[in-house]
N, C-alpha and C. Protein backbone atom coordinates (compact mmCIF):
# COMPACT_ATOMS: atom_id res chain seq x y z
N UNK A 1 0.84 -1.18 0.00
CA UNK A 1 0.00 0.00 0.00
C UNK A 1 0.89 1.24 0.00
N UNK A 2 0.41 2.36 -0.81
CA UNK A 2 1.36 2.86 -1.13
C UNK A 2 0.89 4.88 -0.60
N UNK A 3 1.15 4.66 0.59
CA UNK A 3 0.50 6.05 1.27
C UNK A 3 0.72 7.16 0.68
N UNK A 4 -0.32 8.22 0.34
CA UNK A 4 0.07 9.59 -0.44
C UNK A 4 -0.14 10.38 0.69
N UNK A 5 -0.44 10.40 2.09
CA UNK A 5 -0.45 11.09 3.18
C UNK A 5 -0.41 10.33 4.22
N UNK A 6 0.56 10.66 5.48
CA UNK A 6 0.66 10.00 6.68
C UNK A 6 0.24 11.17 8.01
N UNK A 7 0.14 10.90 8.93
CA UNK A 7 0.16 11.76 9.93
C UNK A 7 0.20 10.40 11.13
N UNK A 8 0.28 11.09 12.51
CA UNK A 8 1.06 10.11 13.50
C UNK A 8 0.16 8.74 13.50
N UNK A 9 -0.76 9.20 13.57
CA UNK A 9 -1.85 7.69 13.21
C UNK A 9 -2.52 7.08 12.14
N UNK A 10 -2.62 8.27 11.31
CA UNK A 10 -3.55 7.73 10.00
C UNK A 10 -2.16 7.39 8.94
N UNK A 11 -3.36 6.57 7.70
CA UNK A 11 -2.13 6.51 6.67
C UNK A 11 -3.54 7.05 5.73
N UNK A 12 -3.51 7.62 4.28
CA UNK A 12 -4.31 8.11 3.60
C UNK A 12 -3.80 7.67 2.33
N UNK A 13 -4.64 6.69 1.39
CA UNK A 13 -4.29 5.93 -0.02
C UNK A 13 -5.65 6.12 -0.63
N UNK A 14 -5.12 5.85 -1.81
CA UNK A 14 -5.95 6.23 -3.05
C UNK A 14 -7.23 4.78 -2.73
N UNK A 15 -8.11 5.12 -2.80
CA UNK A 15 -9.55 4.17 -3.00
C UNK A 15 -9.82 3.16 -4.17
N UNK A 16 -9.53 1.69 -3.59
CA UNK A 16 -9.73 0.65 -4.61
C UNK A 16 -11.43 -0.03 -4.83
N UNK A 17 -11.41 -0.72 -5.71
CA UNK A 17 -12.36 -1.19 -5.76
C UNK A 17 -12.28 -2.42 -4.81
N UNK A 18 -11.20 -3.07 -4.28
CA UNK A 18 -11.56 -4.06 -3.13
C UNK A 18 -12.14 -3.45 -1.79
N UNK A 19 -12.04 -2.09 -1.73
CA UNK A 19 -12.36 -1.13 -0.34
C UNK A 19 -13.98 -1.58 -0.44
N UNK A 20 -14.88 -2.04 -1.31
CA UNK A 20 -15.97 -1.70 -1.76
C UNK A 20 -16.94 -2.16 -0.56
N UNK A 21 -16.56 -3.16 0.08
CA UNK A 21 -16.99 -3.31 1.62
C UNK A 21 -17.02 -2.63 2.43
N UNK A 22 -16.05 -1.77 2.62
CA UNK A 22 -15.97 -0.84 3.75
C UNK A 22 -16.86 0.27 3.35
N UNK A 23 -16.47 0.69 1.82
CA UNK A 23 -17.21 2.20 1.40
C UNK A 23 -19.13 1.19 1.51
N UNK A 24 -19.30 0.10 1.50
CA UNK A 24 -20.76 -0.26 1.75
C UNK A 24 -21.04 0.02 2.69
N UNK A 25 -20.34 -0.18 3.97
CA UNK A 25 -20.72 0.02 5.23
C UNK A 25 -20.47 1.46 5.66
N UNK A 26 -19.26 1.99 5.32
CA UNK A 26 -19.94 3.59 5.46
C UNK A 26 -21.18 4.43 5.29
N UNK A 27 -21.10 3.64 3.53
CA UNK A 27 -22.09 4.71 2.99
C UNK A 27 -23.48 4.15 2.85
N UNK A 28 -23.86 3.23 4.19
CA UNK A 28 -25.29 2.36 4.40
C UNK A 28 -25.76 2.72 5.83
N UNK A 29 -24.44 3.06 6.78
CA UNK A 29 -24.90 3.41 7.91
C UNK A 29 -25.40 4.60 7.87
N UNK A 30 -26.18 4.31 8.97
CA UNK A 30 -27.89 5.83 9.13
C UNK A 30 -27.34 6.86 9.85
N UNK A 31 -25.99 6.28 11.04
CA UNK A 31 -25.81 7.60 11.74
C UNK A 31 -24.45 8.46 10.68
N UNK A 32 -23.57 7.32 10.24
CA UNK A 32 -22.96 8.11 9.23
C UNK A 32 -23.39 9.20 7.97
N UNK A 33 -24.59 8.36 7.24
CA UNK A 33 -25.47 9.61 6.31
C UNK A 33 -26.07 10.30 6.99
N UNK A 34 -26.68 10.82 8.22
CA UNK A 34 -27.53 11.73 8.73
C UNK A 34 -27.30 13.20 8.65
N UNK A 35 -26.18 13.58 7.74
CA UNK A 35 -25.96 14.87 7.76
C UNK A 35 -25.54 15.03 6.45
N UNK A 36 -25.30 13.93 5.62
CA UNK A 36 -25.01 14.45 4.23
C UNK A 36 -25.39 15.08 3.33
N UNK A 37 -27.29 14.50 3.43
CA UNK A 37 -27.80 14.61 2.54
C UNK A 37 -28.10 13.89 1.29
N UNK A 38 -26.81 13.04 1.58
CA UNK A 38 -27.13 11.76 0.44
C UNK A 38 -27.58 10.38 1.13
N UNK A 39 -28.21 9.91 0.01
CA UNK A 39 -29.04 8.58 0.32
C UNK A 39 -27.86 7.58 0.19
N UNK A 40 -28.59 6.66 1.24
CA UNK A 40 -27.46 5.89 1.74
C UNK A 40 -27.08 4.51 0.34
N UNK A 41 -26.23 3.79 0.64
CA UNK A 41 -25.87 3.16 -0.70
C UNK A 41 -27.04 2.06 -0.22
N UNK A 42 -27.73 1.28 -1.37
CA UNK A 42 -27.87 -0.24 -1.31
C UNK A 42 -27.50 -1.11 -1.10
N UNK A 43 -26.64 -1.26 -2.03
CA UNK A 43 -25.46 -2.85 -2.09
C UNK A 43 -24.17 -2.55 -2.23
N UNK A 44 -23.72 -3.72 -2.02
CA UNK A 44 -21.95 -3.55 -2.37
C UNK A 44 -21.83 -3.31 -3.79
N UNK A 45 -22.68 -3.93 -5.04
CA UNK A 45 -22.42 -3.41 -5.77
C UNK A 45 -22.69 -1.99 -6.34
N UNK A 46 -23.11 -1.10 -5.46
CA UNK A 46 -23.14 0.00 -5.49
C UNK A 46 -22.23 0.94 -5.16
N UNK A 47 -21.35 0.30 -4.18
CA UNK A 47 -20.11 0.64 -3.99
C UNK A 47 -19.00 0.77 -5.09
N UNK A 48 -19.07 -0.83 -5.62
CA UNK A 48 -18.41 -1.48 -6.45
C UNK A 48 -18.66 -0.60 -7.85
N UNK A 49 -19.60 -0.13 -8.29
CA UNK A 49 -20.21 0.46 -9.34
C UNK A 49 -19.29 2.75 -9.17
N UNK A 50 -19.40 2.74 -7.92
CA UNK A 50 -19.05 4.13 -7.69
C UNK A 50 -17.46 3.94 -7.69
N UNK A 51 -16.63 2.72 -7.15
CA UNK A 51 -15.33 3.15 -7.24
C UNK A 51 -14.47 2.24 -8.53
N UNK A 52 -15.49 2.20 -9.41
CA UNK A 52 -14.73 1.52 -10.48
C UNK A 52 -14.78 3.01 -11.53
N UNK A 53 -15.79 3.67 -11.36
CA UNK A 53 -15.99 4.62 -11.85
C UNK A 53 -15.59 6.39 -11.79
N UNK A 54 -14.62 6.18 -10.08
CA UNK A 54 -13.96 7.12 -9.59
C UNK A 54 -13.22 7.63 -10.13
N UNK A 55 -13.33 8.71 -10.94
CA UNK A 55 -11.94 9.17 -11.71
C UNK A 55 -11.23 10.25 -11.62
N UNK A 56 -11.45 11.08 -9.93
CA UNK A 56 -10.88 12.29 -9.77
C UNK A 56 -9.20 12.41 -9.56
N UNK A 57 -8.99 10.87 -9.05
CA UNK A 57 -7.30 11.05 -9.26
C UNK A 57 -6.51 11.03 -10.88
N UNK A 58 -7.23 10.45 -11.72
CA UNK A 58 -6.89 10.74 -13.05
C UNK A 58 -7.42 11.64 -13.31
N UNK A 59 -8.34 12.39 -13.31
CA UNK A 59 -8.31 14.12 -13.68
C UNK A 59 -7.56 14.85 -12.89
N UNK A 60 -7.93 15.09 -11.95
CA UNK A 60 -7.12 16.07 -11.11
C UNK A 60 -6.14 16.11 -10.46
N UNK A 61 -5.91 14.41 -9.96
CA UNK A 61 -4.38 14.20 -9.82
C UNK A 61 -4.67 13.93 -7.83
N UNK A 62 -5.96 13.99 -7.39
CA UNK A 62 -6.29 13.99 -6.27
C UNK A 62 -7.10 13.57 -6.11
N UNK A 63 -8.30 12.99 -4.68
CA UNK A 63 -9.61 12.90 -4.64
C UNK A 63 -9.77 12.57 -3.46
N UNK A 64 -10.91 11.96 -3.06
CA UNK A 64 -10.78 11.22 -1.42
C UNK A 64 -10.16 10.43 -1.39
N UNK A 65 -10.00 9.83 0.08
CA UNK A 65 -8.95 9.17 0.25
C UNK A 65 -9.17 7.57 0.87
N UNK A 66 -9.19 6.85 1.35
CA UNK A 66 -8.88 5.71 2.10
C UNK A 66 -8.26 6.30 3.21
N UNK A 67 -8.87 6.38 3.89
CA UNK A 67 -7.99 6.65 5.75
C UNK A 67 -7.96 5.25 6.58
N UNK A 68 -6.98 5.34 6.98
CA UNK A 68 -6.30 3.61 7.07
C UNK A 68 -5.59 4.29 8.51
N UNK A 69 -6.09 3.59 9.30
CA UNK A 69 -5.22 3.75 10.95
C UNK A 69 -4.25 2.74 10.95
N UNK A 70 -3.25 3.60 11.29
CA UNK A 70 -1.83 2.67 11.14
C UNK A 70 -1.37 1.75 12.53
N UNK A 71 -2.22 1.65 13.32
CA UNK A 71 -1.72 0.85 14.21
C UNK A 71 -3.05 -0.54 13.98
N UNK A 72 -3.61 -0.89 13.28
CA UNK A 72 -4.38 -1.69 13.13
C UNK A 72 -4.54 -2.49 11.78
N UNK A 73 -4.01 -1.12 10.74
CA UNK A 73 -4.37 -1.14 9.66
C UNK A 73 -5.93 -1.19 8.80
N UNK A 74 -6.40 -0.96 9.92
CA UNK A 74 -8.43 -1.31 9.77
C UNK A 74 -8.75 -0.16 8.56
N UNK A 75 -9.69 0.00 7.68
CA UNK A 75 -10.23 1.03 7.22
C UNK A 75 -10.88 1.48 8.49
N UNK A 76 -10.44 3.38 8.20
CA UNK A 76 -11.87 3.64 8.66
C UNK A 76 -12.49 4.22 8.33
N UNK A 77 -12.68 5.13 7.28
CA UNK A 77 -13.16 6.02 6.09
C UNK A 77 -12.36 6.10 5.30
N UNK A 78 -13.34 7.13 4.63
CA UNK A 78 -12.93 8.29 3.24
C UNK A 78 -13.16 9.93 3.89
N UNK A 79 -11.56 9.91 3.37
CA UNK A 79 -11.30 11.54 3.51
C UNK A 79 -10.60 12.35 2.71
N UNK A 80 -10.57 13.36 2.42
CA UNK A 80 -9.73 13.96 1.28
C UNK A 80 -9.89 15.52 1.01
N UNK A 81 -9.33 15.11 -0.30
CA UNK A 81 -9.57 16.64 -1.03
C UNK A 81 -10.32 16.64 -2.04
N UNK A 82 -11.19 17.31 -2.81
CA UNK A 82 -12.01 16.95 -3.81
C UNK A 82 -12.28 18.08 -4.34
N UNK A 83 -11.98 18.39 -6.02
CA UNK A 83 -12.30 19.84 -6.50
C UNK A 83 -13.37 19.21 -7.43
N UNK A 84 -13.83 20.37 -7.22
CA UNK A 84 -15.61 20.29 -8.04
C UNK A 84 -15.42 21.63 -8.91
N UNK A 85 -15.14 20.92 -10.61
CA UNK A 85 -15.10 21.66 -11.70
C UNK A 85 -16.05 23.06 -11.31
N UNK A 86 -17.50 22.49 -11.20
CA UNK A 86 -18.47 23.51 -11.96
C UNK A 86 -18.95 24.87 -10.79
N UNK A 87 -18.03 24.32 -9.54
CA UNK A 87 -17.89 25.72 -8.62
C UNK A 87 -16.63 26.08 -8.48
N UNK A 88 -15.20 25.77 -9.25
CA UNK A 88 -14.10 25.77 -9.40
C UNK A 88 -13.52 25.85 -7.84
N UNK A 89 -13.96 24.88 -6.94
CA UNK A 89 -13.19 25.07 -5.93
C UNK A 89 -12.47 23.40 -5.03
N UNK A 90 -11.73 23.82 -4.02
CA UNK A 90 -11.06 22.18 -3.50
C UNK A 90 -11.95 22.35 -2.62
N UNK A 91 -12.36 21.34 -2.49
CA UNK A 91 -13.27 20.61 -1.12
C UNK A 91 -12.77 19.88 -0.41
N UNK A 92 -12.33 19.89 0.95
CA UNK A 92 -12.37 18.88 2.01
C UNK A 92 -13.32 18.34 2.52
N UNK A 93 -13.20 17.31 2.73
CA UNK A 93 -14.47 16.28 3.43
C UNK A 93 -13.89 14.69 4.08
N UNK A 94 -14.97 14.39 4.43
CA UNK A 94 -14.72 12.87 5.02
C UNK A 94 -15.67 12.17 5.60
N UNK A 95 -15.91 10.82 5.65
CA UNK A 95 -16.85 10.35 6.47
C UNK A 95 -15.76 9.05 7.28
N UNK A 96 -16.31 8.54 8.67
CA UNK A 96 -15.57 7.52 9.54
C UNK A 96 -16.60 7.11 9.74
N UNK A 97 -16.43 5.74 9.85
CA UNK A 97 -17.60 4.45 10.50
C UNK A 97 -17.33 4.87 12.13
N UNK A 98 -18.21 4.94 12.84
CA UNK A 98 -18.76 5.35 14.32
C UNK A 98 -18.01 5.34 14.97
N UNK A 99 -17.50 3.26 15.17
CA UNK A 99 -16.19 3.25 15.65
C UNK A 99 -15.15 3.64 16.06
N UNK A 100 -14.94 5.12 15.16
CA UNK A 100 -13.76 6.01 14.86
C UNK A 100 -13.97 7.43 15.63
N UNK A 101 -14.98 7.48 15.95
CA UNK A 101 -15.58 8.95 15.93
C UNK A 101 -15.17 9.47 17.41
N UNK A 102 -15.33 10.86 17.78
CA UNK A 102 -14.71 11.20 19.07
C UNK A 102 -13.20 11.19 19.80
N UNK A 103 -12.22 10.78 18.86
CA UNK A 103 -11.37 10.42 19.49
C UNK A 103 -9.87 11.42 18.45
N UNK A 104 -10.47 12.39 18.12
CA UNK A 104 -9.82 13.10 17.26
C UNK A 104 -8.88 12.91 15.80
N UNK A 105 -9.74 11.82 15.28
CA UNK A 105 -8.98 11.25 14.17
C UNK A 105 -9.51 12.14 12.70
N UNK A 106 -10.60 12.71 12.92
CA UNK A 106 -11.62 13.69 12.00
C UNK A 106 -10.49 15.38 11.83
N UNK A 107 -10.46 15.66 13.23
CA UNK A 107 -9.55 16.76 13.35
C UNK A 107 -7.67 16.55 12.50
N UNK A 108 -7.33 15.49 13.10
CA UNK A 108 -5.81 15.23 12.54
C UNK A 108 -6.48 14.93 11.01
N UNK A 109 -7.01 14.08 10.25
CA UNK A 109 -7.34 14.12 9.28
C UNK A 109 -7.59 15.54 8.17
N UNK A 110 -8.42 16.30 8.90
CA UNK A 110 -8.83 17.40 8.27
C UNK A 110 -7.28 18.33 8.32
N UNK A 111 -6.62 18.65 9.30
CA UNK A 111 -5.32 19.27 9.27
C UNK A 111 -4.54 18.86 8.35
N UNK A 112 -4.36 17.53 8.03
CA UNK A 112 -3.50 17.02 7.34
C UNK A 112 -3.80 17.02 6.09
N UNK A 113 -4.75 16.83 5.86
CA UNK A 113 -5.69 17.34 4.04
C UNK A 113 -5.62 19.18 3.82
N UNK A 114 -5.93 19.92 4.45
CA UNK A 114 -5.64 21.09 4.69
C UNK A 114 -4.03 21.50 4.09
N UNK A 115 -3.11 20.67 5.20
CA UNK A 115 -1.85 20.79 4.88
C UNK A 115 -1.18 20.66 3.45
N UNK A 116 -1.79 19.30 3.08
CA UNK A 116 -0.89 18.66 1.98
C UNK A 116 -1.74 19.34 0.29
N UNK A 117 -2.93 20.21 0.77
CA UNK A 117 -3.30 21.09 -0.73
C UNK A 117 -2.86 21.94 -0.60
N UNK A 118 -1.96 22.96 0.47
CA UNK A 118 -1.80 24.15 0.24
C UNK A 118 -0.12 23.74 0.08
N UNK A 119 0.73 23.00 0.85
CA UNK A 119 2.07 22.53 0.68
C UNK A 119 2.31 21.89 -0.38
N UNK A 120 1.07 20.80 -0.88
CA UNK A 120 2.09 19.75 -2.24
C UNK A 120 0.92 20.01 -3.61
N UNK A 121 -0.42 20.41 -3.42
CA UNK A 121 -1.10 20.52 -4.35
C UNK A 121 -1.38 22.31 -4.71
N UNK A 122 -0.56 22.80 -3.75
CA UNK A 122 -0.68 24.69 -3.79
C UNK A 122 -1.16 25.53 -4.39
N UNK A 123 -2.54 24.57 -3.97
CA UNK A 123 -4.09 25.30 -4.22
C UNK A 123 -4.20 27.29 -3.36
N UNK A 124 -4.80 27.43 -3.73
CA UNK A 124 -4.76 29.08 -3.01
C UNK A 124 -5.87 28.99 -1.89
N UNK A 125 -6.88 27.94 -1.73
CA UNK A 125 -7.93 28.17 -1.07
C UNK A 125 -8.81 26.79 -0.98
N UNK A 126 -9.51 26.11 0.45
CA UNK A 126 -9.89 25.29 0.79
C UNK A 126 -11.09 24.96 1.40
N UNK A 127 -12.37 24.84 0.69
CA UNK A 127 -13.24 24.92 1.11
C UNK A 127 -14.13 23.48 2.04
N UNK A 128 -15.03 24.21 2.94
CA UNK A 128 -15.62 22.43 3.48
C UNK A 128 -16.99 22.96 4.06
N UNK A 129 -18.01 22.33 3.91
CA UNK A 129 -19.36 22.00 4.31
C UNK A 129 -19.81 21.27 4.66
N UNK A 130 -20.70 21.90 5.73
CA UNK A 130 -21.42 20.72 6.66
C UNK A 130 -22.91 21.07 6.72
N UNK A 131 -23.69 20.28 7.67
CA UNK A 131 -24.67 20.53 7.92
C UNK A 131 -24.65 21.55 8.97
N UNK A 132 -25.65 22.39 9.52
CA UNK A 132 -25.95 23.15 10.74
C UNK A 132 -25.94 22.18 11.80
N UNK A 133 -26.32 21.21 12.01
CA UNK A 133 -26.76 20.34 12.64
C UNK A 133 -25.22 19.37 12.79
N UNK A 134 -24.46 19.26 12.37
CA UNK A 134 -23.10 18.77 12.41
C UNK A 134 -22.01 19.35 13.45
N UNK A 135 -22.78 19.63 14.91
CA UNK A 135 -21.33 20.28 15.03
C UNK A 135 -20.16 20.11 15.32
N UNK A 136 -19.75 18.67 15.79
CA UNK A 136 -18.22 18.00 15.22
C UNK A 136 -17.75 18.38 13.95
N UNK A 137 -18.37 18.56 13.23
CA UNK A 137 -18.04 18.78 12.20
C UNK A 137 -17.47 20.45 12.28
N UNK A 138 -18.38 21.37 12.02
CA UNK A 138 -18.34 22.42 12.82
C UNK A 138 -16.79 22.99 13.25
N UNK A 139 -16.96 22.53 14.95
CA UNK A 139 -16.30 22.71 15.79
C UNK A 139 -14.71 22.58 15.26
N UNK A 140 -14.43 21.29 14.14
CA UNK A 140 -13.11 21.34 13.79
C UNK A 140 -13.01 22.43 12.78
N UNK A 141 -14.02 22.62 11.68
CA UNK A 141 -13.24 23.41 11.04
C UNK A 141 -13.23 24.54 11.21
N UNK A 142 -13.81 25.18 12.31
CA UNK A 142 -13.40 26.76 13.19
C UNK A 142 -12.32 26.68 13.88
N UNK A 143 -11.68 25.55 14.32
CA UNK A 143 -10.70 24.76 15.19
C UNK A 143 -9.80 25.61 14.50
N UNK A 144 -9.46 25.32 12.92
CA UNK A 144 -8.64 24.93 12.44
C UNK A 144 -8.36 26.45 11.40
N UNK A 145 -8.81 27.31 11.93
CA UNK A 145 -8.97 28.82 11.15
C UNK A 145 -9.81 28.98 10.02
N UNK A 146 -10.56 27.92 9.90
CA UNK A 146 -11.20 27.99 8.59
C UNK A 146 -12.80 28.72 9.27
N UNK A 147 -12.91 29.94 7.87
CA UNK A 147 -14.02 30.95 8.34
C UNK A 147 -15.27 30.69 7.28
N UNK A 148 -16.03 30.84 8.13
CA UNK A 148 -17.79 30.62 8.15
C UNK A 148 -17.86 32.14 6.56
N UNK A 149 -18.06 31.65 5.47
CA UNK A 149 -18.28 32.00 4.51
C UNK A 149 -19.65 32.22 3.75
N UNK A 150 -20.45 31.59 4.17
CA UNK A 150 -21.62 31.35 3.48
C UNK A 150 -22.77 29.90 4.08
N UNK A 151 -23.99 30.49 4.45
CA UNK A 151 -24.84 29.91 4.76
C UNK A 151 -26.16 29.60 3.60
N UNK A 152 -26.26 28.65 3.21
CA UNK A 152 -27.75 28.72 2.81
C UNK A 152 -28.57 26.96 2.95
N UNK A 153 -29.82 26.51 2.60
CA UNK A 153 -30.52 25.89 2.20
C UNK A 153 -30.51 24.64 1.45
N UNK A 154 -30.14 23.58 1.45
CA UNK A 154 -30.49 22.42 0.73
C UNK A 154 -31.65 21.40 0.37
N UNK A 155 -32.36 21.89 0.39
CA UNK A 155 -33.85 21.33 0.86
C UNK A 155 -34.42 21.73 2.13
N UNK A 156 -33.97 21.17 3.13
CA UNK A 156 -34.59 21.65 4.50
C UNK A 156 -33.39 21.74 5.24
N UNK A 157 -32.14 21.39 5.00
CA UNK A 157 -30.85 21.06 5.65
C UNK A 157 -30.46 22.68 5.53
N UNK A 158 -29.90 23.13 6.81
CA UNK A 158 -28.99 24.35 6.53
C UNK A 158 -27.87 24.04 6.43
N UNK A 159 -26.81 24.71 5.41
CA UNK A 159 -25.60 24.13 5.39
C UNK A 159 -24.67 25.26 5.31
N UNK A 160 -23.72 24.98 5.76
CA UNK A 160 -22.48 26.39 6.78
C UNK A 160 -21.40 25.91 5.48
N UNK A 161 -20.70 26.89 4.94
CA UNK A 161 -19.73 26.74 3.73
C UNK A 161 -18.78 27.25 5.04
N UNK A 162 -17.57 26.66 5.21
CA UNK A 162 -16.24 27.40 5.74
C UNK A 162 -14.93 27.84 4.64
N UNK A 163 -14.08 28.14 4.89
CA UNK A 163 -13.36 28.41 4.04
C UNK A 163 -12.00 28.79 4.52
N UNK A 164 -10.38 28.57 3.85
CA UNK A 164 -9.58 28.96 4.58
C UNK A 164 -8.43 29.23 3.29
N UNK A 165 -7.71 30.30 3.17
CA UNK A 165 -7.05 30.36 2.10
C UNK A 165 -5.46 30.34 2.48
N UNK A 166 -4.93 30.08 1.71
CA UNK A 166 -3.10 29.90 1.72
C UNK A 166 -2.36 30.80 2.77
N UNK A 167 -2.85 31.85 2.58
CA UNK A 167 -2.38 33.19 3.14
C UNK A 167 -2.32 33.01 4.76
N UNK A 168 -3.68 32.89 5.07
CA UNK A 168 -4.05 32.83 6.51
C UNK A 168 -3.38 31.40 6.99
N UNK A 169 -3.42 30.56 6.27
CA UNK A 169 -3.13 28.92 6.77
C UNK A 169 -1.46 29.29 7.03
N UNK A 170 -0.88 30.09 6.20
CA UNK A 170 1.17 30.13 6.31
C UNK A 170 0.69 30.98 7.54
């Protein structure tokens, strides 16, 4: 396995189609989707169908990630960086199976994605969204200097845009 980001506990690799179990069980659990907004997956081959079809590291050279705890080696999400052509901007994000949650692996994650677009991908600016209702979510990325930019509406979901650019992050 061939890590494109480390930090003291996580390891962060590109997303295979054998992951397709784990990304099932992420993206099926109810407390994990409860703030996305997206509907949860069906089957594994739905998994199987989304990461055969993943092609943001051959366009862009980046995408989410496989977050892999290095003292276990267990999956425990997807986390990353992710630019979305048609609002020309990088997105951070992530989801962890429950298991994971509370114990500051979301925070070192998000720092370390933060880090490695403005140091190795030297993007100018880093955007991330959550729900209102998210505030782990929240809480890190105010943590982390990233400023409350824009609020609006997704259906019934309010959703908080943060934002943090090169400048402020050096």
């Amino acid at each position: 396995m061939k890590a494109i980001l480390e930090t003291e506990r996580l390891l962060f690799r590109e997303l295979e189609v054998a992951d397709a179990p784990y990304v099932f069980a992420l993206n099926s659990d109810p407390l994990v989707m409860r703030y996305t907004g997206s509907y949860p997956m069906a089957s594994i081959d739905e998994a199987v169908a989304f990461l055969s079809t993943y092609e943001d590291y051959k366009n862009f050279g980046y995408g989410r990630w496989a977050c892999i705890l290095k003292e276990t080696g267990a999956f425990m999400g997807v986390f990353g960086l992710r630019y979305f052509k048609e609002d020309d901007v990088v997105n951070i994000g992530g989801l962890f199976l429950p298991a994971y949650w509370n114990q500051g692996y979301a925070k070192e994650a998000t720092k370390a994605c933060i880090d490695y677009g403005f140091t190795v991908l030297k993007v100018d600016e880093i955007s991330g969204k959550c729900s209102a209702e998210n505030i782990a979510s929240k809480k890190i990325m105010e943590s982390l200097a990233m400023a409350l930019t824009k609020e609006y509406f997704s259906g019934t979901v309010k959703v908080l845009c943060y934002t943090i650019k090169r400048s402020v992050y050096e």
